[in-house]
Protein backbone atom coordinates (compact mmCIF):
# COMPACT_ATOMS: atom_id res chain seq x y z
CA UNK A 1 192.58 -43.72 -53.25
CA UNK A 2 196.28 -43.49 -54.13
CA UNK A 3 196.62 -40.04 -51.93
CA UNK A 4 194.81 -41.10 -49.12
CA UNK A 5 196.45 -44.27 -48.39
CA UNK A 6 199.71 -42.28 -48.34
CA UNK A 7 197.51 -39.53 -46.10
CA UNK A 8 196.30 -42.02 -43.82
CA UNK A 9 199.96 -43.81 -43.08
CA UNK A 10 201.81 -40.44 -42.61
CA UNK A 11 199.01 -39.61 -40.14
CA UNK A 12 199.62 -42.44 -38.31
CA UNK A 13 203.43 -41.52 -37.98
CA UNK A 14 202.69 -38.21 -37.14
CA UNK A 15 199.68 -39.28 -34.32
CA UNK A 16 202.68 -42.07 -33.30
CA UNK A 17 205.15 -39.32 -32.47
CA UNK A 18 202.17 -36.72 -30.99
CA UNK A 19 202.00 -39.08 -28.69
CA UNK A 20 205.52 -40.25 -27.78
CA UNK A 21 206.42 -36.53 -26.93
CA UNK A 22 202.95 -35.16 -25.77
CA UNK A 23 201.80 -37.94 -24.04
CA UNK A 24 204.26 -40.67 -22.45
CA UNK A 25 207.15 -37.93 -22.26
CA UNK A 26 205.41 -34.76 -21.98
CA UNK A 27 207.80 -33.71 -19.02
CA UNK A 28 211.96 -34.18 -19.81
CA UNK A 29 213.04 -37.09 -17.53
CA UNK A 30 216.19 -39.47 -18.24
CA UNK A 31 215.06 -42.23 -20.43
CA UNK A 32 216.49 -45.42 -18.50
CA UNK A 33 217.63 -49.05 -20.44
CA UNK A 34 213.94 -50.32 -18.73
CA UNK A 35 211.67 -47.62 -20.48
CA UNK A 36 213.93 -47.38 -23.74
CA UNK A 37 213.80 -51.66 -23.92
CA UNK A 38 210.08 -50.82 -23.51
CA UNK A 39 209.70 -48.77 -26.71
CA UNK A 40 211.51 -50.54 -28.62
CA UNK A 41 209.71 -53.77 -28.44
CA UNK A 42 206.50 -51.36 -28.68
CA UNK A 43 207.84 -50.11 -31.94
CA UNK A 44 209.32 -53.82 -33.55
CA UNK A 45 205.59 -54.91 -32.35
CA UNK A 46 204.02 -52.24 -34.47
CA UNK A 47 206.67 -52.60 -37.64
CA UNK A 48 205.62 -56.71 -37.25
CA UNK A 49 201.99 -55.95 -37.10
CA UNK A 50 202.29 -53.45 -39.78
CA UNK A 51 203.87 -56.21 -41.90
CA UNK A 52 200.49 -58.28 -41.35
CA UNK A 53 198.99 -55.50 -42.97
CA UNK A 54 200.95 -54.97 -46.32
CA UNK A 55 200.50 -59.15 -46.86
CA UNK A 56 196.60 -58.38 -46.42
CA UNK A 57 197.17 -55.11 -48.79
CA UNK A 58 199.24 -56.67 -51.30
CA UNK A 59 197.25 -59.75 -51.47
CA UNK A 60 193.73 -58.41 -51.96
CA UNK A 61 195.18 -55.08 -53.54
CA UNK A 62 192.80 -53.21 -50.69
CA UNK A 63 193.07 -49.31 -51.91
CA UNK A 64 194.14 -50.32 -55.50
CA UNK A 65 197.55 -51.74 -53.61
CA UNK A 66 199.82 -53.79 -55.61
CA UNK A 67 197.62 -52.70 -59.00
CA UNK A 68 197.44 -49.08 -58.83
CA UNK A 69 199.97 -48.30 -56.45
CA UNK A 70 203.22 -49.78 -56.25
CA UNK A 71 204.45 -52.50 -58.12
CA UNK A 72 202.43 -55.74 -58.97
CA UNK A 73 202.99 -58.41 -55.74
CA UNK A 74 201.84 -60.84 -53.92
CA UNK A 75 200.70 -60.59 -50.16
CA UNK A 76 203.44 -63.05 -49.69
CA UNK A 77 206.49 -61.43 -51.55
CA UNK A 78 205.39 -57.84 -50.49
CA UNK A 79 205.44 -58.98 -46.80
CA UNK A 80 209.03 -60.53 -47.26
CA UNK A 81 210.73 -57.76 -49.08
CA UNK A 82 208.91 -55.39 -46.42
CA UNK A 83 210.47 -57.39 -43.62
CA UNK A 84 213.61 -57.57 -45.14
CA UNK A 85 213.72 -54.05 -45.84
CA UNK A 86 212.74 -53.60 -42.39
CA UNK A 87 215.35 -55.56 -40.82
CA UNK A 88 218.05 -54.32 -43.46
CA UNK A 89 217.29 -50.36 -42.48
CA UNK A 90 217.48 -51.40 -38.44
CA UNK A 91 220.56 -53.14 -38.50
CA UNK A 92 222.32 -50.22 -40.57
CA UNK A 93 220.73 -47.55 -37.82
CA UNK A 94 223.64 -49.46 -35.20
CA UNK A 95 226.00 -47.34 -36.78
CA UNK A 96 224.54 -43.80 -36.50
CA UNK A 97 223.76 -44.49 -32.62
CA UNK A 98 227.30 -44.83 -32.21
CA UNK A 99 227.73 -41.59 -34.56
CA UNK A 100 224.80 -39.76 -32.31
CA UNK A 101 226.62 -40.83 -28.88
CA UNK A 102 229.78 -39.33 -29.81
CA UNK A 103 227.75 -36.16 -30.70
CA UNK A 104 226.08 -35.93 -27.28
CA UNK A 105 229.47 -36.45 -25.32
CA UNK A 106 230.98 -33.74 -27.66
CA UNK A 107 228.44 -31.35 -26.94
CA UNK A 108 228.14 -32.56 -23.13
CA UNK A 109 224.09 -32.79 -24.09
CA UNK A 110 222.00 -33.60 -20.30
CA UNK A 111 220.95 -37.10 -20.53
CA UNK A 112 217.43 -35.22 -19.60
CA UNK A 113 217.37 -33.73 -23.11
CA UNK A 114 218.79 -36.09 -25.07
CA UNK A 115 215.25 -37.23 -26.12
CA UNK A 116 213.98 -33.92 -26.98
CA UNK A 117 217.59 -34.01 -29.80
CA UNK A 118 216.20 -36.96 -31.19
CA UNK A 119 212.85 -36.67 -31.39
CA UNK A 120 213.38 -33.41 -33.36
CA UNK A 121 215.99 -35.09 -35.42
CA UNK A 122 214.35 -38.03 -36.36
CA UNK A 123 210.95 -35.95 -37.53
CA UNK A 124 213.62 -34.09 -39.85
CA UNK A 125 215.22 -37.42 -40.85
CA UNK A 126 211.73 -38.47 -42.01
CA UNK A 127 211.12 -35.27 -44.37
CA UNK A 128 214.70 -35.91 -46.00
CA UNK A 129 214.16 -39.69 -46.54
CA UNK A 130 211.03 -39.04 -47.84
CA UNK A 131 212.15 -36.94 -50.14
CA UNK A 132 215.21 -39.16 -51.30
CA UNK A 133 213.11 -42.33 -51.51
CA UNK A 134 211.19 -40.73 -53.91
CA UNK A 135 213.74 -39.10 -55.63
CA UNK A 136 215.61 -42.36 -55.93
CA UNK A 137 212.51 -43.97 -57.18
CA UNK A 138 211.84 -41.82 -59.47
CA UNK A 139 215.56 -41.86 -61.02
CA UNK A 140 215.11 -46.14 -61.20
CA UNK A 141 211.89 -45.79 -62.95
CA UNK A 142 213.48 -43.24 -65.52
CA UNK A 143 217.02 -44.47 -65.81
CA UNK A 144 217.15 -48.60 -65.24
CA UNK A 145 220.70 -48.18 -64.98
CA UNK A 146 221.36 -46.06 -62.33
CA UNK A 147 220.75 -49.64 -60.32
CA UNK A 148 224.78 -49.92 -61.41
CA UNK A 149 225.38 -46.90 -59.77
CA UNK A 150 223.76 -47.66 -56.34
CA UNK A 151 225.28 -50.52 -56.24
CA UNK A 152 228.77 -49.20 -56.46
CA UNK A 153 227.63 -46.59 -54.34
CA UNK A 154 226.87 -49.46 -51.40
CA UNK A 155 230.15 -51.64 -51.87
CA UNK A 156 232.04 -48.16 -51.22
CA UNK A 157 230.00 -47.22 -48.50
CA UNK A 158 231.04 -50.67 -47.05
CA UNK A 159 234.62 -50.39 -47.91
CA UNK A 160 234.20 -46.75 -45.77
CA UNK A 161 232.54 -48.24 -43.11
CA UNK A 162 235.24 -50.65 -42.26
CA UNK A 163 238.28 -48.17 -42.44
CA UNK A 164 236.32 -45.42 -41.27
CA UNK A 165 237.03 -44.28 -37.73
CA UNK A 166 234.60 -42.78 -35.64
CA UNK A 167 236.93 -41.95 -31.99
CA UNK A 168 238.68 -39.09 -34.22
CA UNK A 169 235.19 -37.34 -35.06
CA UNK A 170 235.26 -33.73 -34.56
CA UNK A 171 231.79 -31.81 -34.62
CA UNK A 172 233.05 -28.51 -34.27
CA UNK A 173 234.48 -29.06 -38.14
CA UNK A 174 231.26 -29.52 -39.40
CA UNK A 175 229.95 -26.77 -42.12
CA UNK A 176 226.57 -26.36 -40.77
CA UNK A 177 228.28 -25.16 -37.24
CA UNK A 178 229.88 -22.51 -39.14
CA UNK A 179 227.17 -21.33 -40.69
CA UNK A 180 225.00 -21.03 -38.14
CA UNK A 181 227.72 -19.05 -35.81
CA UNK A 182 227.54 -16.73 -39.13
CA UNK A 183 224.41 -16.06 -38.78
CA UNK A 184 223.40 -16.08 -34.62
CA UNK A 185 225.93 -16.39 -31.33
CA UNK A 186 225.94 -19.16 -29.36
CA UNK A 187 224.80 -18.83 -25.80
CA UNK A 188 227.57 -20.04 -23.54
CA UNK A 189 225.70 -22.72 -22.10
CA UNK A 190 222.67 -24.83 -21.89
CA UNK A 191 219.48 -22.97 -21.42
CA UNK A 192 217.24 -25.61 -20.76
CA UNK A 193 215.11 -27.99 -22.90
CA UNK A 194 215.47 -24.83 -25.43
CA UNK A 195 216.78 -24.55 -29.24
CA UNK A 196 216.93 -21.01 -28.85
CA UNK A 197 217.44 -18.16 -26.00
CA UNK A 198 217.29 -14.68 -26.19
CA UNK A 199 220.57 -12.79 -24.95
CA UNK A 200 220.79 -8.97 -24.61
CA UNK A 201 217.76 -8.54 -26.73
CA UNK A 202 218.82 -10.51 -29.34
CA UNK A 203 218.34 -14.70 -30.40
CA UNK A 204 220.74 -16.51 -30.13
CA UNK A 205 221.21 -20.68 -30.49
CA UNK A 206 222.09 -23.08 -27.45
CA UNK A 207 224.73 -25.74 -27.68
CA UNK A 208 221.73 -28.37 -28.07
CA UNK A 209 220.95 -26.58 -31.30
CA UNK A 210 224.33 -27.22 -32.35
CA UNK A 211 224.07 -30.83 -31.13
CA UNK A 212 220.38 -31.10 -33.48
CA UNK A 213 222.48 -29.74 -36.71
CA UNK A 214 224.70 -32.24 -36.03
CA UNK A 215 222.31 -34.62 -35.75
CA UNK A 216 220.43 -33.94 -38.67
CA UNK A 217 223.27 -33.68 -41.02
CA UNK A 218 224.47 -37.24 -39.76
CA UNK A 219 221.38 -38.62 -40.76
CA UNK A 220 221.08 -37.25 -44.35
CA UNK A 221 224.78 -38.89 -44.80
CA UNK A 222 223.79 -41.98 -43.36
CA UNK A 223 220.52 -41.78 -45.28
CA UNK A 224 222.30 -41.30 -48.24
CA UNK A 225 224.05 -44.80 -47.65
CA UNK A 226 221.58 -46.81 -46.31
CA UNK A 227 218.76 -45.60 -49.24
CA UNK A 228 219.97 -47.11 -52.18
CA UNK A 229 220.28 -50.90 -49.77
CA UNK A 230 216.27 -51.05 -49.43
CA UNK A 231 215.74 -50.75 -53.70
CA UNK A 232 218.06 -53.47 -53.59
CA UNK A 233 215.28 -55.46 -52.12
CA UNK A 234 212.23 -53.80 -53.84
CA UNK A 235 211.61 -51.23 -55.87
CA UNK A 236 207.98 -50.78 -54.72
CA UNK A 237 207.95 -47.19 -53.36
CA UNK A 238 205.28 -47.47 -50.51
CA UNK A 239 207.37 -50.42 -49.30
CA UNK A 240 210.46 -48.87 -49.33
CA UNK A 241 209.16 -45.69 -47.81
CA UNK A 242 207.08 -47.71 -45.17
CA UNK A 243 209.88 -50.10 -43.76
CA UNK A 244 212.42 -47.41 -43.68
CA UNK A 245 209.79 -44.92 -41.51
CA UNK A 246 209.44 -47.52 -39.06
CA UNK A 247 213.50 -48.37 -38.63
CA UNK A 248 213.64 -44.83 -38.05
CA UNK A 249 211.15 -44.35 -35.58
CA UNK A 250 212.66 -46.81 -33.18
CA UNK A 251 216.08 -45.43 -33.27
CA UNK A 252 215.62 -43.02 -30.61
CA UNK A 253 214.30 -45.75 -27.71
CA UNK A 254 217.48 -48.27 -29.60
CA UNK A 255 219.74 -45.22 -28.44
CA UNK A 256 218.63 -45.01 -25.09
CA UNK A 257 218.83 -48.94 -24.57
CA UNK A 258 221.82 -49.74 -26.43
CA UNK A 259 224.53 -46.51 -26.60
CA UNK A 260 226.06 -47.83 -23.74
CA UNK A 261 226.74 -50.83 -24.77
CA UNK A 262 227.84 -50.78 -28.48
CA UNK A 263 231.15 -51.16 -27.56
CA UNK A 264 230.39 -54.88 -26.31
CA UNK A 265 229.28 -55.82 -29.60
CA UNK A 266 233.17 -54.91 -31.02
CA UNK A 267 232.34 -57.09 -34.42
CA UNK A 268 228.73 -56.11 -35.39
CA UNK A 269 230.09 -53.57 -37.15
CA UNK A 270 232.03 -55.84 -39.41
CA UNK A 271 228.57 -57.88 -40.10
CA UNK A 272 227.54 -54.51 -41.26
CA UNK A 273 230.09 -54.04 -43.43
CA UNK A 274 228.99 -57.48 -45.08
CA UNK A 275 225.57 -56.90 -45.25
CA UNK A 276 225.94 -53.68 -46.84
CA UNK A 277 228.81 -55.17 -49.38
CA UNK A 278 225.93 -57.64 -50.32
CA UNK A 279 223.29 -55.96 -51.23
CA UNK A 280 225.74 -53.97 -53.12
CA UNK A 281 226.45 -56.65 -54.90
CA UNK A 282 223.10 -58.24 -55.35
CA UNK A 283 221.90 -54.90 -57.15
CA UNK A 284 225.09 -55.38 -59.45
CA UNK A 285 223.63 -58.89 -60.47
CA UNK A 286 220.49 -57.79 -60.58
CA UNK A 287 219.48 -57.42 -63.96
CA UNK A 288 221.50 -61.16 -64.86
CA UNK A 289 221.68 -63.15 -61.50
CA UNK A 290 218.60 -61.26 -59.21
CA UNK A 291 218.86 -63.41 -56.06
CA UNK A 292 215.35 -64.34 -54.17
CA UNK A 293 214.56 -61.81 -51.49
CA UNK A 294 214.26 -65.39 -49.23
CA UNK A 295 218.20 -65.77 -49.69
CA UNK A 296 218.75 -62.11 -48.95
CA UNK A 297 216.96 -62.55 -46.07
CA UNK A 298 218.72 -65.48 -44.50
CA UNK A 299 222.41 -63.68 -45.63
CA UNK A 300 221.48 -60.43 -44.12
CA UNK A 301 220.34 -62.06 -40.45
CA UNK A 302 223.29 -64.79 -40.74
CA UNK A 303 225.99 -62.23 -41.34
CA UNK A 304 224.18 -60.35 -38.33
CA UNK A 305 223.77 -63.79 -35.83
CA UNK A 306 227.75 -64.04 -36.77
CA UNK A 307 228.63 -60.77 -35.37
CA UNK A 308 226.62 -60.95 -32.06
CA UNK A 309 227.61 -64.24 -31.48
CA UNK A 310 231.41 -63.23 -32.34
CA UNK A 311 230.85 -60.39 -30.24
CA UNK A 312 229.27 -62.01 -27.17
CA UNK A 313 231.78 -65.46 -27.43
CA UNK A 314 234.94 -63.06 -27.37
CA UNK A 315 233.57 -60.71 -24.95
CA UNK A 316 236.10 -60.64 -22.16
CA UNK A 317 239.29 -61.96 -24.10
CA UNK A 318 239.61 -60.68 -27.27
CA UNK A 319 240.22 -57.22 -25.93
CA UNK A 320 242.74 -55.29 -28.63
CA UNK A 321 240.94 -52.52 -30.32
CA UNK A 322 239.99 -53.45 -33.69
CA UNK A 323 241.58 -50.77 -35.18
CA UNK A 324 240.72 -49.29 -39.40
CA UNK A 325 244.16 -49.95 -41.36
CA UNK A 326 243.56 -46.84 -42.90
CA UNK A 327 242.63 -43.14 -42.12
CA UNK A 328 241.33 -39.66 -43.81
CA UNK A 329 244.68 -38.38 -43.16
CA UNK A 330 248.53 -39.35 -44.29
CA UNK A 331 249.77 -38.97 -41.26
CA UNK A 332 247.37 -41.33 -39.35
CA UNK A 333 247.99 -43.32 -42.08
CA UNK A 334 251.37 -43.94 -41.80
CA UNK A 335 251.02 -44.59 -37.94
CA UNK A 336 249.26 -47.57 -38.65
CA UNK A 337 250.85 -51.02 -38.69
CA UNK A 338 251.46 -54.03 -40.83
CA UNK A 339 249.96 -56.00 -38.17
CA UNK A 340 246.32 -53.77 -37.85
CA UNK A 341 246.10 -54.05 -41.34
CA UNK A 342 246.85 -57.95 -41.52
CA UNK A 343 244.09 -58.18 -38.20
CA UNK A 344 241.68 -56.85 -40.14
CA UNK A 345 242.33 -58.82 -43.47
CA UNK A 346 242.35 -61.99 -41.62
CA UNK A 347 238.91 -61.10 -39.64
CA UNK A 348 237.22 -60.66 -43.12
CA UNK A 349 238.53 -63.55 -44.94
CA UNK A 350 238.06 -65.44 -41.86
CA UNK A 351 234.40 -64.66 -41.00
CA UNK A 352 233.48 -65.20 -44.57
CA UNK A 353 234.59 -68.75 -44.22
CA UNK A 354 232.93 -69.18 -41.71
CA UNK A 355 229.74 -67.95 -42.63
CA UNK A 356 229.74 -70.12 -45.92
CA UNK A 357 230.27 -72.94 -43.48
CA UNK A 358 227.14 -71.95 -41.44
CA UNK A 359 225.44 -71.83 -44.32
CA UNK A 360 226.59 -75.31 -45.37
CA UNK A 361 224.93 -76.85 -42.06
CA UNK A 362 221.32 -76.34 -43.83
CA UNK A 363 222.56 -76.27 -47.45
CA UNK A 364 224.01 -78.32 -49.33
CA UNK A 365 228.22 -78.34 -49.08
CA UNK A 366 230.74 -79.46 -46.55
CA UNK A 367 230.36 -77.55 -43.89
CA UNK A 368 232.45 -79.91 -41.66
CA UNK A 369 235.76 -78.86 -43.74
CA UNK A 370 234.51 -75.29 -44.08
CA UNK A 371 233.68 -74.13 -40.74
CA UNK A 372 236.97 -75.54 -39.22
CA UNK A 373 238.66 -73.19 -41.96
CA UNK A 374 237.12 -70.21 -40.90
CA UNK A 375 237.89 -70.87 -37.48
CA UNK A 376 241.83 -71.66 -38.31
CA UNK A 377 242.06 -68.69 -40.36
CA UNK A 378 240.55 -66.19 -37.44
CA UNK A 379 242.24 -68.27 -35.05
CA UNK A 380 245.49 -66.76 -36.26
CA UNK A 381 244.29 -62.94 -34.97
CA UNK A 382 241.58 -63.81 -32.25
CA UNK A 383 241.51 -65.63 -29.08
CA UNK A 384 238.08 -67.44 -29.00
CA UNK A 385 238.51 -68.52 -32.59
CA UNK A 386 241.07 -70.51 -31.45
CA UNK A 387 239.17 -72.21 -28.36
CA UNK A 388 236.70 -72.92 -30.17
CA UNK A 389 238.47 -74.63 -32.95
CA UNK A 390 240.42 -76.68 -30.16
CA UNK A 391 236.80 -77.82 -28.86
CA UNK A 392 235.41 -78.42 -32.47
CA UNK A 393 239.16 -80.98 -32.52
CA UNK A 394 238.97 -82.47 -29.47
CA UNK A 395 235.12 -83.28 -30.23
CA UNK A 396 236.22 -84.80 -33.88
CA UNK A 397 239.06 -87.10 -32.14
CA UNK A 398 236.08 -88.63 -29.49
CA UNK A 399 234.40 -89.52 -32.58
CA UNK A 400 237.43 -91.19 -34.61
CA UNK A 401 238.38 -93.06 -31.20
CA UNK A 402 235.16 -94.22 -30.41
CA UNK A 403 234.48 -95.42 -34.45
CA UNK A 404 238.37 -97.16 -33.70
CA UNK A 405 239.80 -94.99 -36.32
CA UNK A 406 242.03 -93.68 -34.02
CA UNK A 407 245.11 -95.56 -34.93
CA UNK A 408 244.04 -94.96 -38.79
CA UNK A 409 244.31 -91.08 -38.97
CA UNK A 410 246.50 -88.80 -37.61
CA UNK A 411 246.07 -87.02 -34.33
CA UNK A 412 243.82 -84.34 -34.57
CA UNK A 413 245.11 -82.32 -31.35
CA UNK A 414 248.62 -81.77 -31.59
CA UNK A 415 251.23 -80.44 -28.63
CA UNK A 416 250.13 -77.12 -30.25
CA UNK A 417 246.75 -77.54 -29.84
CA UNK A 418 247.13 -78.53 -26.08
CA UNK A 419 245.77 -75.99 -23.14
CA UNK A 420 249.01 -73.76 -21.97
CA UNK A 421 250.84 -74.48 -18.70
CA UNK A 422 251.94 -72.39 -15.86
CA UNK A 423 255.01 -72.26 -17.47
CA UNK A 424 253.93 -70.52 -20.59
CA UNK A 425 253.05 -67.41 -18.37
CA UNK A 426 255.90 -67.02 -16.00
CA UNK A 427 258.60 -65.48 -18.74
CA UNK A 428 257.33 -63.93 -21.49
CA UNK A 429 258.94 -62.39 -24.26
CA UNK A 430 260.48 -58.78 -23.75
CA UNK A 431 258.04 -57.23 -26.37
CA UNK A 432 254.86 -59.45 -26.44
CA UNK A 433 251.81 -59.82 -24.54
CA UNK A 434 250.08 -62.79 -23.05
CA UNK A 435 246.53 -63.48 -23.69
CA UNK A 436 244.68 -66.04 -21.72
CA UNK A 437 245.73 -68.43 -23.97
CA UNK A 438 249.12 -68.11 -23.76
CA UNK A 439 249.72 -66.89 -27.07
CA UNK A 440 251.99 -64.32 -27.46
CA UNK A 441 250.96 -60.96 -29.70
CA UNK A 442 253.30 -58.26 -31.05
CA UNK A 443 251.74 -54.80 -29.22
CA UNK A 444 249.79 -53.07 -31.82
């Protein structure tokens, strides 16, 4: 029973993607945000529905489930750790769609076949992460402490993630490009939806080729990342092997509907950085301090709520690059200044405040004190830290006035604090910029 349970779910992938590409998009067309919104609620649908189905599994151990296969759970904790598995691996794919857009502009990939890339791509990605998942099960089972090293592992993958920069990405450097141009010529264009094309009697590759090497190889390192964050969260292999298939097989309809628009979402990437800094750190505690999978949960989609809601609050006037302090190379390194560095330091101490202080409003603590931190301390680098902050005072005076404590404490909103005149805008400072605040920032 064991074999055909794993059989009968890799069939369904593989009848899943038959009929994606032979079916629904069985001639090339240009995947618009409409169709690509589409799929992707068709494919969250399925990973929900499937997640009915491993509480039902696990909880009756249908198949020998939870006693023969796997680990021992509950319908109730397998369902939670598959969810949050689920929603761990999808929120980590953000990255690699801003990776894979950069690919397809490098190349100059037709929108037409950028579908017929992925699809390709993301069958390979499936083989490899098969393969890893088990290897890295495998290695936990043997070797308890290699949970040490994946943890490490994820708390420098954050750390590479937020200094890493992806406008400077170069394709052409890649080792896989080289090898194949060692091995067959490159035609010197497109030839269609095909891999391959035959030129004076002999094969040679296309430039979409090239782009699906590139591709692939992307994958495996983000693979190699994002692996070791789902046995944070269970160590059951069908689970980890299950929730990480369907993350994948959405990310080619998530490219279509959001590659365009990643750059709105300018501090999701810092959530990211979070979550994966987490989860690093939660496999470091694990064998001492293991933290409920309900906790991980509600960190992993608060950190993520933060972002968006960072993201879509400052969209329109926070709109300085958010620059890495660092680089790969010395000399981008030392072009970098004091002030990126310091932007960055204050957006992570900042947004960690602030989180806690979210957190606060449903647990215990004062989140009162704590969320007006956060905002101070990101108000210093970003503009709608600091309206908001001057809303959250202006609210907390009405209250003292209309209790009469007015006269008791001190003025909450100072001259500072006050909206800026005409005045403020009419002579800057040789040297600074304006935002719509009025504040004045040192050019970056």
């Amino acid at each position: 029973m064991t074999v055909w349970l794993w059989v009968g779910f890799v069939l369904f992938v593989l009848g899943m993607l038959a009929l994606d590409l032979g079916v629904f998009n069985r001639e090339a067309h240009v995947i618009k945000i409409r169709e690509a919104t589409a799929w992707t609620a068709l494919w969250v649908a399925l990973a929900l529905a499937f997640n009915v189905g491993v509480y039902y599994l696990y909880e009756h151990h249908w198949l020998g489930i939870g006693s023969e296969i796997g680990h021992e759970l509950d319908g109730r904790t397998a369902a939670l750790q598959f969810f949050t598995g689920y929603v761990i691996e999808k929120s980590l794919s953000l990255d690699n769609i801003f990776v894979i857009a950069l690919i397809f502009t490098y190349f100059g990939v037709p929108a037409i076949h950028q579908h017929r890339v992925l699809y390709w791509g993301i069958l390979g990605a499936l083989v490899m992460r098969g393969v890893m998942i088990l290897g890295g099960a495998a290695l936990i089972r043997r070797f308890d402490w290699i949970v040490y090293v994946f943890g490490v592992l994820l708390i420098l993958t954050a750390v590479k993630m937020l200094i890493a920069r992806h406008d400077n990405l170069d394709p052409g450097r890649n080792p896989l490009i080289r090898i194949a141009k060692r091995f067959y010529s490159v035609t010197d264009g497109f030839r269609g939806p095909h891999f391959f094309a035959r030129v004076d009697g002999r094969w040679a590759i296309t430039p979409l080729f090239l782009a699906l090497l590139i591709v692939e190889s992307t994958d495996l390192l983000f693979a190699i990342d994002s692996i070791p964050a789902i046995f944070a969260i269970t160590r059951d292999p069908f689970i980890v092997f299950t929730s990480n298939v369907f993350a994948i097989l959405g990310l080619r309809s998530l490219y279509f509907a959001l590659a365009g628009m990643l750059d709105k979402f300018r501090y999701l990437k810092t959530s990211l950085v979070f979550v994966l800094a987490f989860v690093g750190v939660k496999m470091l505690l694990a064998h001492h301090y293991p933290i409920p999978t309900p906790v991980s949960l509600a960190i992993v989609l608060g950190t993520l709520s933060v972002g968006v809601l960072a993201s879509v609050v400052g969209m329109g006037h926070d709109t300085a690059a958010l620059l890495s302090p660092l680089a790969d190379e010395i000399e981008e390194l030392a072009e970098l200044t004091y002030r990126q560095a310091r932007r960055v330091t204050v957006i992570i101490i900042g947004s960690t405040v602030l989180l806690v202080g979210l957190a606060m409003v449903v647990l215990p603590g004062p989140a009162f004190v704590v969320i007006p931190i956060g905002l101070s301390i990101l108000g210093t680098e970003l503009v709608w830290a600091r309206r908001m902050l001057r809303r959250v005072k202006k609210q907390a005076q009405r209250m003292t006035d209309s209790l009469g404590l007015g006269e008791y404490l001190p003025k909450l909103i100072t001259e500072e604090d006050a909206p800026a005149t005409a005045s403020d805008h009419t002579a800057p400072n040789p040297g600074h910029e304006s935002t719509p605040d009025g504040d004045k920032r040192t050019p970056r």
